[in-house]
N, C-alpha and C. Protein backbone atom coordinates (compact mmCIF):
# COMPACT_ATOMS: atom_id res chain seq x y z
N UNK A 1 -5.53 12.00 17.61
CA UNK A 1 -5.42 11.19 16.41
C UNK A 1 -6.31 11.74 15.30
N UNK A 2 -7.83 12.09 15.78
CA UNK A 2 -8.58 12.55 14.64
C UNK A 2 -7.59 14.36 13.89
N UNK A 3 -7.11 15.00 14.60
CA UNK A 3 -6.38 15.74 13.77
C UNK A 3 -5.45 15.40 13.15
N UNK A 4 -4.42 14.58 13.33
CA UNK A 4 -3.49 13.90 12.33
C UNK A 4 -3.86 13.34 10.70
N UNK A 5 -5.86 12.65 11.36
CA UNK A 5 -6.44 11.78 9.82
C UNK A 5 -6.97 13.63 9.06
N UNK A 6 -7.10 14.47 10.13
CA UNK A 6 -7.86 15.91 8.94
C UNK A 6 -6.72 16.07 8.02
N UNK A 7 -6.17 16.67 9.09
CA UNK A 7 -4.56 17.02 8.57
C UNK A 7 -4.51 16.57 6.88
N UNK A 8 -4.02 14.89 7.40
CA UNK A 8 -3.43 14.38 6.50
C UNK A 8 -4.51 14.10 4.76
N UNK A 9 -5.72 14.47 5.63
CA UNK A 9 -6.86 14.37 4.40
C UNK A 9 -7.09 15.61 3.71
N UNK A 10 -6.28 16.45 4.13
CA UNK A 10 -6.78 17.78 3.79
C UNK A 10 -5.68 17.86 2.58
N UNK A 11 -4.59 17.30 2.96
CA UNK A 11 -3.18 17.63 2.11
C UNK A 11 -2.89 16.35 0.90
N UNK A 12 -3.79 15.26 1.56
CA UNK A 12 -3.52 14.47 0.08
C UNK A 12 -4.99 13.88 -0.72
N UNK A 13 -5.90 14.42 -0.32
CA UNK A 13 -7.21 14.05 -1.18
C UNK A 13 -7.59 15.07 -2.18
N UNK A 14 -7.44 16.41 -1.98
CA UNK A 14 -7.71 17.19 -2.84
C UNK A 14 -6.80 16.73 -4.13
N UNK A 15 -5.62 16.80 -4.21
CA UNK A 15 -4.53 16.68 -5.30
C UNK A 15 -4.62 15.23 -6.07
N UNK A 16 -4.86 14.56 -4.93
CA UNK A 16 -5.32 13.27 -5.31
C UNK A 16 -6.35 12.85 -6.55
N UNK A 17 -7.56 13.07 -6.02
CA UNK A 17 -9.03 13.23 -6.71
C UNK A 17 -9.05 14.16 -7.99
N UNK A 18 -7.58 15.60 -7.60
CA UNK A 18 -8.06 16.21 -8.94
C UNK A 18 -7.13 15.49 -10.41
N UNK A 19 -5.95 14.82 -9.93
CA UNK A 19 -5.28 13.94 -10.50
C UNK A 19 -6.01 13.32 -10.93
N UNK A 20 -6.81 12.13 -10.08
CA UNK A 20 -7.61 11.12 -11.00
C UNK A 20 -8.65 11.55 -11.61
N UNK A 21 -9.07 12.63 -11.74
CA UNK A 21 -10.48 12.95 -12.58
C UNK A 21 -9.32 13.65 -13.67
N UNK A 22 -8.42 14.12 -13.73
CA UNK A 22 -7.88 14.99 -14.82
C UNK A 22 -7.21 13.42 -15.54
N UNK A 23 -6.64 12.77 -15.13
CA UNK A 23 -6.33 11.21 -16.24
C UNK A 23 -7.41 10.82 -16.45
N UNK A 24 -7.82 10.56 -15.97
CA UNK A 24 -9.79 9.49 -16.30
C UNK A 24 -10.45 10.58 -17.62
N UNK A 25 -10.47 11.81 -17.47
CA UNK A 25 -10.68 12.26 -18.66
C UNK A 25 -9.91 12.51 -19.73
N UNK A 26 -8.74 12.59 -19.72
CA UNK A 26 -7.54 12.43 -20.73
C UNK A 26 -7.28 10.95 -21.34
N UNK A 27 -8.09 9.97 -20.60
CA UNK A 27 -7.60 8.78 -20.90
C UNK A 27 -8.13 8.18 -22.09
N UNK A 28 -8.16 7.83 -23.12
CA UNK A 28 -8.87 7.56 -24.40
C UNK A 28 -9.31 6.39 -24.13
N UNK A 29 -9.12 5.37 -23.42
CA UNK A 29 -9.41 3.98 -23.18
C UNK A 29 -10.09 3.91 -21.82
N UNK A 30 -10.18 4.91 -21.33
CA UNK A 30 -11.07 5.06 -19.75
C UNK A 30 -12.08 3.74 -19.38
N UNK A 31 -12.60 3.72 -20.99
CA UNK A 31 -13.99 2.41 -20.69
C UNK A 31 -13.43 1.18 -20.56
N UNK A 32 -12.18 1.15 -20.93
CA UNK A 32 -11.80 -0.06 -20.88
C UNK A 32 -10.61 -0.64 -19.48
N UNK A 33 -11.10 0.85 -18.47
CA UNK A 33 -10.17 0.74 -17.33
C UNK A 33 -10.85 0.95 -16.21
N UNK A 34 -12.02 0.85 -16.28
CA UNK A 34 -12.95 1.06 -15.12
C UNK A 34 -13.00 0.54 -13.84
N UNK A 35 -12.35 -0.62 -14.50
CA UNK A 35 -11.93 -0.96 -12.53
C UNK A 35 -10.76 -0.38 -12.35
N UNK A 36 -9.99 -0.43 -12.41
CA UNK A 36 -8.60 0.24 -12.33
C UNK A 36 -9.04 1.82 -11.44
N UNK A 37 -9.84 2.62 -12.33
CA UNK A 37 -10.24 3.84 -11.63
C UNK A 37 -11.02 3.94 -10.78
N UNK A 38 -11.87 2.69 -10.60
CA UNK A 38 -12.81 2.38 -9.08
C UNK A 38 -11.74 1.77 -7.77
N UNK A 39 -10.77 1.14 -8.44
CA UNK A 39 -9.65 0.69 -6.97
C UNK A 39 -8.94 1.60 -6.99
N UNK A 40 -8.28 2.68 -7.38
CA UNK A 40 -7.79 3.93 -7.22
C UNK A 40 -8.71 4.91 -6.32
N UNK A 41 -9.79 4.88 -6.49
CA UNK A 41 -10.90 6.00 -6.14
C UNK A 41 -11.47 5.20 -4.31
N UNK A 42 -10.42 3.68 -4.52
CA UNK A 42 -11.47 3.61 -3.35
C UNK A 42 -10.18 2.94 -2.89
N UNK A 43 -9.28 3.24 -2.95
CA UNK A 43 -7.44 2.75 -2.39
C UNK A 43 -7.83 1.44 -2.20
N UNK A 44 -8.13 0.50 -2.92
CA UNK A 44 -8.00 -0.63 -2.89
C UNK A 44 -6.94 -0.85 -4.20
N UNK A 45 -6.34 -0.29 -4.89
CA UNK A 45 -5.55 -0.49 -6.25
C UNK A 45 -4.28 -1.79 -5.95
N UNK A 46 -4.45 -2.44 -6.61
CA UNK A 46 -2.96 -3.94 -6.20
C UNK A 46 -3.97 -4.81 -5.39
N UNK A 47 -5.11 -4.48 -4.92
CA UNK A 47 -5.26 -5.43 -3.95
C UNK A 47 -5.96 -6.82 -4.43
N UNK A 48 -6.61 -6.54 -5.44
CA UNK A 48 -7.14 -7.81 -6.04
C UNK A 48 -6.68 -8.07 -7.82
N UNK A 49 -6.88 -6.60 -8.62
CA UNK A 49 -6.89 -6.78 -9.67
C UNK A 49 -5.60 -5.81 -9.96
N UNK A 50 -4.55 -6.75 -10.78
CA UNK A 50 -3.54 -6.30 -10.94
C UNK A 50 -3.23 -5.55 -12.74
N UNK A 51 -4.33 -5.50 -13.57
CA UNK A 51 -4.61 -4.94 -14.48
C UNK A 51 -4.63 -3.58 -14.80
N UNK A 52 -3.77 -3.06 -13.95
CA UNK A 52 -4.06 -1.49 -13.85
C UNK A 52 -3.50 -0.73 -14.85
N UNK A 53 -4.12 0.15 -15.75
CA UNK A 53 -3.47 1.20 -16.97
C UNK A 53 -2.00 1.78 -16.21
N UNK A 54 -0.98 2.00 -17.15
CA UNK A 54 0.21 2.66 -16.49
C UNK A 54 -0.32 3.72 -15.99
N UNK A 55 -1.09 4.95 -16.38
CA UNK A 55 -1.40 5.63 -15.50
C UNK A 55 -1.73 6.02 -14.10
N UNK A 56 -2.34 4.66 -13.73
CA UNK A 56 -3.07 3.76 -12.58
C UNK A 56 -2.25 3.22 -11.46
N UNK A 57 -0.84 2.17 -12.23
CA UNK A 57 -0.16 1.87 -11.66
C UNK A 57 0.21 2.00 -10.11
N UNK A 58 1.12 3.09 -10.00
CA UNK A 58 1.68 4.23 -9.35
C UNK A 58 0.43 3.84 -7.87
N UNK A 59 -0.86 3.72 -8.02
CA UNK A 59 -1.80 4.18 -7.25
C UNK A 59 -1.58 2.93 -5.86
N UNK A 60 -0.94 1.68 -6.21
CA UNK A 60 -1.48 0.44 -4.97
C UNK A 60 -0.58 1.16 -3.73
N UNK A 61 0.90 2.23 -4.05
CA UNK A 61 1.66 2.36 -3.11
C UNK A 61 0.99 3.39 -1.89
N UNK A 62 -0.18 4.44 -2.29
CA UNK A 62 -0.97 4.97 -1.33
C UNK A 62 -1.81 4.34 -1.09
N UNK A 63 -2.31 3.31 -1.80
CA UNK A 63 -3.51 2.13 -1.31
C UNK A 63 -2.85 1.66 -0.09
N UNK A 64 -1.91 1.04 0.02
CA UNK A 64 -1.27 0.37 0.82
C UNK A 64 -1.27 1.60 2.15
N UNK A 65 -0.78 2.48 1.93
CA UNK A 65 -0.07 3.28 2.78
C UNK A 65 -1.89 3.81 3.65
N UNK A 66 -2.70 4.51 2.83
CA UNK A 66 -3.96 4.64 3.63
C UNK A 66 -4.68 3.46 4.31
N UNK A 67 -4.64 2.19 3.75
CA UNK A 67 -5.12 0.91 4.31
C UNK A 67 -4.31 0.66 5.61
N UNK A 68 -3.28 0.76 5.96
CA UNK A 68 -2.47 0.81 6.88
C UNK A 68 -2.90 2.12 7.66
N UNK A 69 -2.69 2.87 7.90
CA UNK A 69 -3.45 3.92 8.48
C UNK A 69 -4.63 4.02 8.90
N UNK A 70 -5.80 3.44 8.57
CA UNK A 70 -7.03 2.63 8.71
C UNK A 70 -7.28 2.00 9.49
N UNK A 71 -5.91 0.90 9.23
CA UNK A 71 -6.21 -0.74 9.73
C UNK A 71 -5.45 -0.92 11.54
N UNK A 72 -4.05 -0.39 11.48
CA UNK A 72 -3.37 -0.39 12.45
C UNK A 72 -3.63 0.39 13.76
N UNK A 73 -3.33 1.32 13.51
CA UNK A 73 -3.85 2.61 14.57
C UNK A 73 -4.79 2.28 15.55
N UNK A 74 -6.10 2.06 15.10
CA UNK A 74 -7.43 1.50 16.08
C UNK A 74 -7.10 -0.01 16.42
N UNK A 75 -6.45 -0.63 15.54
CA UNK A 75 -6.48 -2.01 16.21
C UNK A 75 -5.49 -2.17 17.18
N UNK A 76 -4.37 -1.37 17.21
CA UNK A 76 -3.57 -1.28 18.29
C UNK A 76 -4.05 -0.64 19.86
N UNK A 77 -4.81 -0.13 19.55
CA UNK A 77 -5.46 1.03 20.04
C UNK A 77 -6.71 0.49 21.11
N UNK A 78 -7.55 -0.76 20.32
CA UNK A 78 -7.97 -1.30 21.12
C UNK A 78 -7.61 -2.59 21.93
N UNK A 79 -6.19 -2.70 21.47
CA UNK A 79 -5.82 -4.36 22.34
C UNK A 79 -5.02 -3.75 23.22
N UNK A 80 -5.33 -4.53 24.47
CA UNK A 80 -4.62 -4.69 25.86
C UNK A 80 -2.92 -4.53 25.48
N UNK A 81 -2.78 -3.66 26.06
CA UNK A 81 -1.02 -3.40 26.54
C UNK A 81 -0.51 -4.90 25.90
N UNK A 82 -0.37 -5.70 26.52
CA UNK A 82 0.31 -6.49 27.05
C UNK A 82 0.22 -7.46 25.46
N UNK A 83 -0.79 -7.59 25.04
CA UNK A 83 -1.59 -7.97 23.89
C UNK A 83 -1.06 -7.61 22.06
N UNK A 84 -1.06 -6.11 22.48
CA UNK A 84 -0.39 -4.62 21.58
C UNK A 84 1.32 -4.90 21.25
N UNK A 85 1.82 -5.54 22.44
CA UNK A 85 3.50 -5.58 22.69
C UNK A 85 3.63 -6.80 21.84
N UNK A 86 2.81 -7.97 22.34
CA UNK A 86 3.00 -9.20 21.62
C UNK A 86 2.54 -9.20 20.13
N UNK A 87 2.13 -8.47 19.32
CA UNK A 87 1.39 -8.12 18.17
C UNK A 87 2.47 -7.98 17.50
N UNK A 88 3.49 -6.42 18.07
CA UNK A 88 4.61 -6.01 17.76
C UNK A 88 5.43 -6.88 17.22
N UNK A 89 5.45 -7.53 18.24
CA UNK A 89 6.96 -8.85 19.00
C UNK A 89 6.90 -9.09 17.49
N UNK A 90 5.76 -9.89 17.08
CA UNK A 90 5.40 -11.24 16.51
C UNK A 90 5.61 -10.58 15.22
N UNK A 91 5.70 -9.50 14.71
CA UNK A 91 5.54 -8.93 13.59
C UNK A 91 7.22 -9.04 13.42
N UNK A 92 7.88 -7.93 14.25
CA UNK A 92 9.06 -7.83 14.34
C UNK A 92 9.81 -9.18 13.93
N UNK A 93 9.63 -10.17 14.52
CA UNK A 93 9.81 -11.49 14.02
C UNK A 93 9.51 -11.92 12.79
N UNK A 94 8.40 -12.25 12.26
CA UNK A 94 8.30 -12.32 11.26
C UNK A 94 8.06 -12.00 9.94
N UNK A 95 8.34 -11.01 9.94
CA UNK A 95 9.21 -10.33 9.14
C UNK A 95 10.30 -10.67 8.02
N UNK A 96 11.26 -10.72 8.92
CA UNK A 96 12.54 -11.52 8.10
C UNK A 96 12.19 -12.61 7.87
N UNK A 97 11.32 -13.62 8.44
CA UNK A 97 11.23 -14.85 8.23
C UNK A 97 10.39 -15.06 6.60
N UNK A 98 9.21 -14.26 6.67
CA UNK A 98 8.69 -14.05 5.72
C UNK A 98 9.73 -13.25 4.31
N UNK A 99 10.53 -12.78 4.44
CA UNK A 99 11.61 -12.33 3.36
C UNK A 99 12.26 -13.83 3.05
N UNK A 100 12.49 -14.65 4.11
CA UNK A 100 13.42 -15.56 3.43
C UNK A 100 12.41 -16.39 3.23
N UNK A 101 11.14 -16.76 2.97
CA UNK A 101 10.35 -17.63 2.78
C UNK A 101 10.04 -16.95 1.17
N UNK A 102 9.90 -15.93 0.60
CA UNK A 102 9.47 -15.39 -0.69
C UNK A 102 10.98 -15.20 -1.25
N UNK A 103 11.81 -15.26 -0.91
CA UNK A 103 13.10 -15.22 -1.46
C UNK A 103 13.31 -16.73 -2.03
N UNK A 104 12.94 -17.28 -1.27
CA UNK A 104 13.06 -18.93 -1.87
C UNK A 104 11.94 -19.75 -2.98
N UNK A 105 10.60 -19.20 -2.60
CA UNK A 105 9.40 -19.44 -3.33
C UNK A 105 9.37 -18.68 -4.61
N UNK A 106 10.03 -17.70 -4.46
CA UNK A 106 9.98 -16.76 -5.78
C UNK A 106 11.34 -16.31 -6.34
N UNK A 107 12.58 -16.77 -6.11
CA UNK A 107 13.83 -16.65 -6.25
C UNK A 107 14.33 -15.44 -7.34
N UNK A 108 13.25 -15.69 -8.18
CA UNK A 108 13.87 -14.58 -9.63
C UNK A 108 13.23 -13.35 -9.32
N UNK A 109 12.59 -13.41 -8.76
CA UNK A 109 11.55 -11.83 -8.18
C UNK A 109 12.36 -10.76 -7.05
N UNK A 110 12.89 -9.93 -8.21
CA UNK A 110 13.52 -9.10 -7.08
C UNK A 110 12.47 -7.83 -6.05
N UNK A 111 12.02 -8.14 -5.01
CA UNK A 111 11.15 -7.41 -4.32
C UNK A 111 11.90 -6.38 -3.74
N UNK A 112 12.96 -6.59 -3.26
CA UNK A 112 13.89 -5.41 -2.37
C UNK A 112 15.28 -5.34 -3.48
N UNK A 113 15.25 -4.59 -4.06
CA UNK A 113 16.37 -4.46 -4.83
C UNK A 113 17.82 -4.20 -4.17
N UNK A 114 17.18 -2.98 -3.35
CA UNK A 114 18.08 -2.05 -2.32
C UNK A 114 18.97 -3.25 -1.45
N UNK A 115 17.85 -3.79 -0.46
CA UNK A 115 18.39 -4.63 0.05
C UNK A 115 18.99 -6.11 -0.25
N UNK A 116 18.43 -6.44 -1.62
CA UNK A 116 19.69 -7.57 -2.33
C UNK A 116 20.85 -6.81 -2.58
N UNK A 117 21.31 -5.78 -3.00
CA UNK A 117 22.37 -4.99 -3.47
C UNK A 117 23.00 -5.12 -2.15
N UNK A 118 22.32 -4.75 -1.05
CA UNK A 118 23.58 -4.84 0.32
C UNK A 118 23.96 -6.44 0.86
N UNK A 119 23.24 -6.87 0.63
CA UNK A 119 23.82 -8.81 0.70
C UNK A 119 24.92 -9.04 -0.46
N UNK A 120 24.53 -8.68 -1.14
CA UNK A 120 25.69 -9.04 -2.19
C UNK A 120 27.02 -8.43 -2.04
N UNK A 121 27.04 -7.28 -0.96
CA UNK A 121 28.17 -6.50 -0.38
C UNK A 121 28.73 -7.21 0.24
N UNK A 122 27.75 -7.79 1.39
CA UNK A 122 28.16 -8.38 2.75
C UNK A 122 29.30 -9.70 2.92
């Protein structure tokens, strides 16, 4: 596993970091985006403060994606088999349940575009 996290740190932090230091200095309003470039710099971006410069934007979808990578892996890793399966289960489950619970609470919010487009087929 620890070669998979080099690997994968080797191929997206460099490009990463030189991205955000090359906008952060191009940015004319930088001072006025400072958190934005501290939750980018520390993949927390979307997670609390949703104020992010368009430049910035773009950044919560690898937040998400490294926080997950982080979070899952070891925690699976340390629960019992049996424990690990039911984690799964329960996810697998709710899931959809949770789609039709924000589909109803938030009705005008299209979150899955893709997948409203294929209901509307069906």
């Amino acid at each position: 596993m620890g070669q998979f996290y080099a690997r994968r740190a080797l191929r997206i932090l460099p490009v990463y970091f030189v991205y955000l230091a090359t906008i952060y200095f191009l940015d004319p309003a930088r001072e006025n985006h400072g958190s934005g470039y501290l939750a980018a710099l520390t993949f927390t971006s979307g997670t609390w403060d949703h104020s992010d410069p368009y430049v910035l934007a773009h950044f919560w979808s690898l937040a998400v994606e490294e926080q997950f990578y982080l979070l899952w892996p070891p925690l699976l890793t340390i629960l019992p088999s049996k424990v690990r399966i039911a984690v799964l289960a329960s996810l697998v489950a709710l899931l959809p349940i949770s789609r039709g619970i924000s589909r109803r609470v938030f009705p005008d919010l299209d979150l899955i575009p893709l997948a409203n487009a294929m209901d509307a087929l069906a």
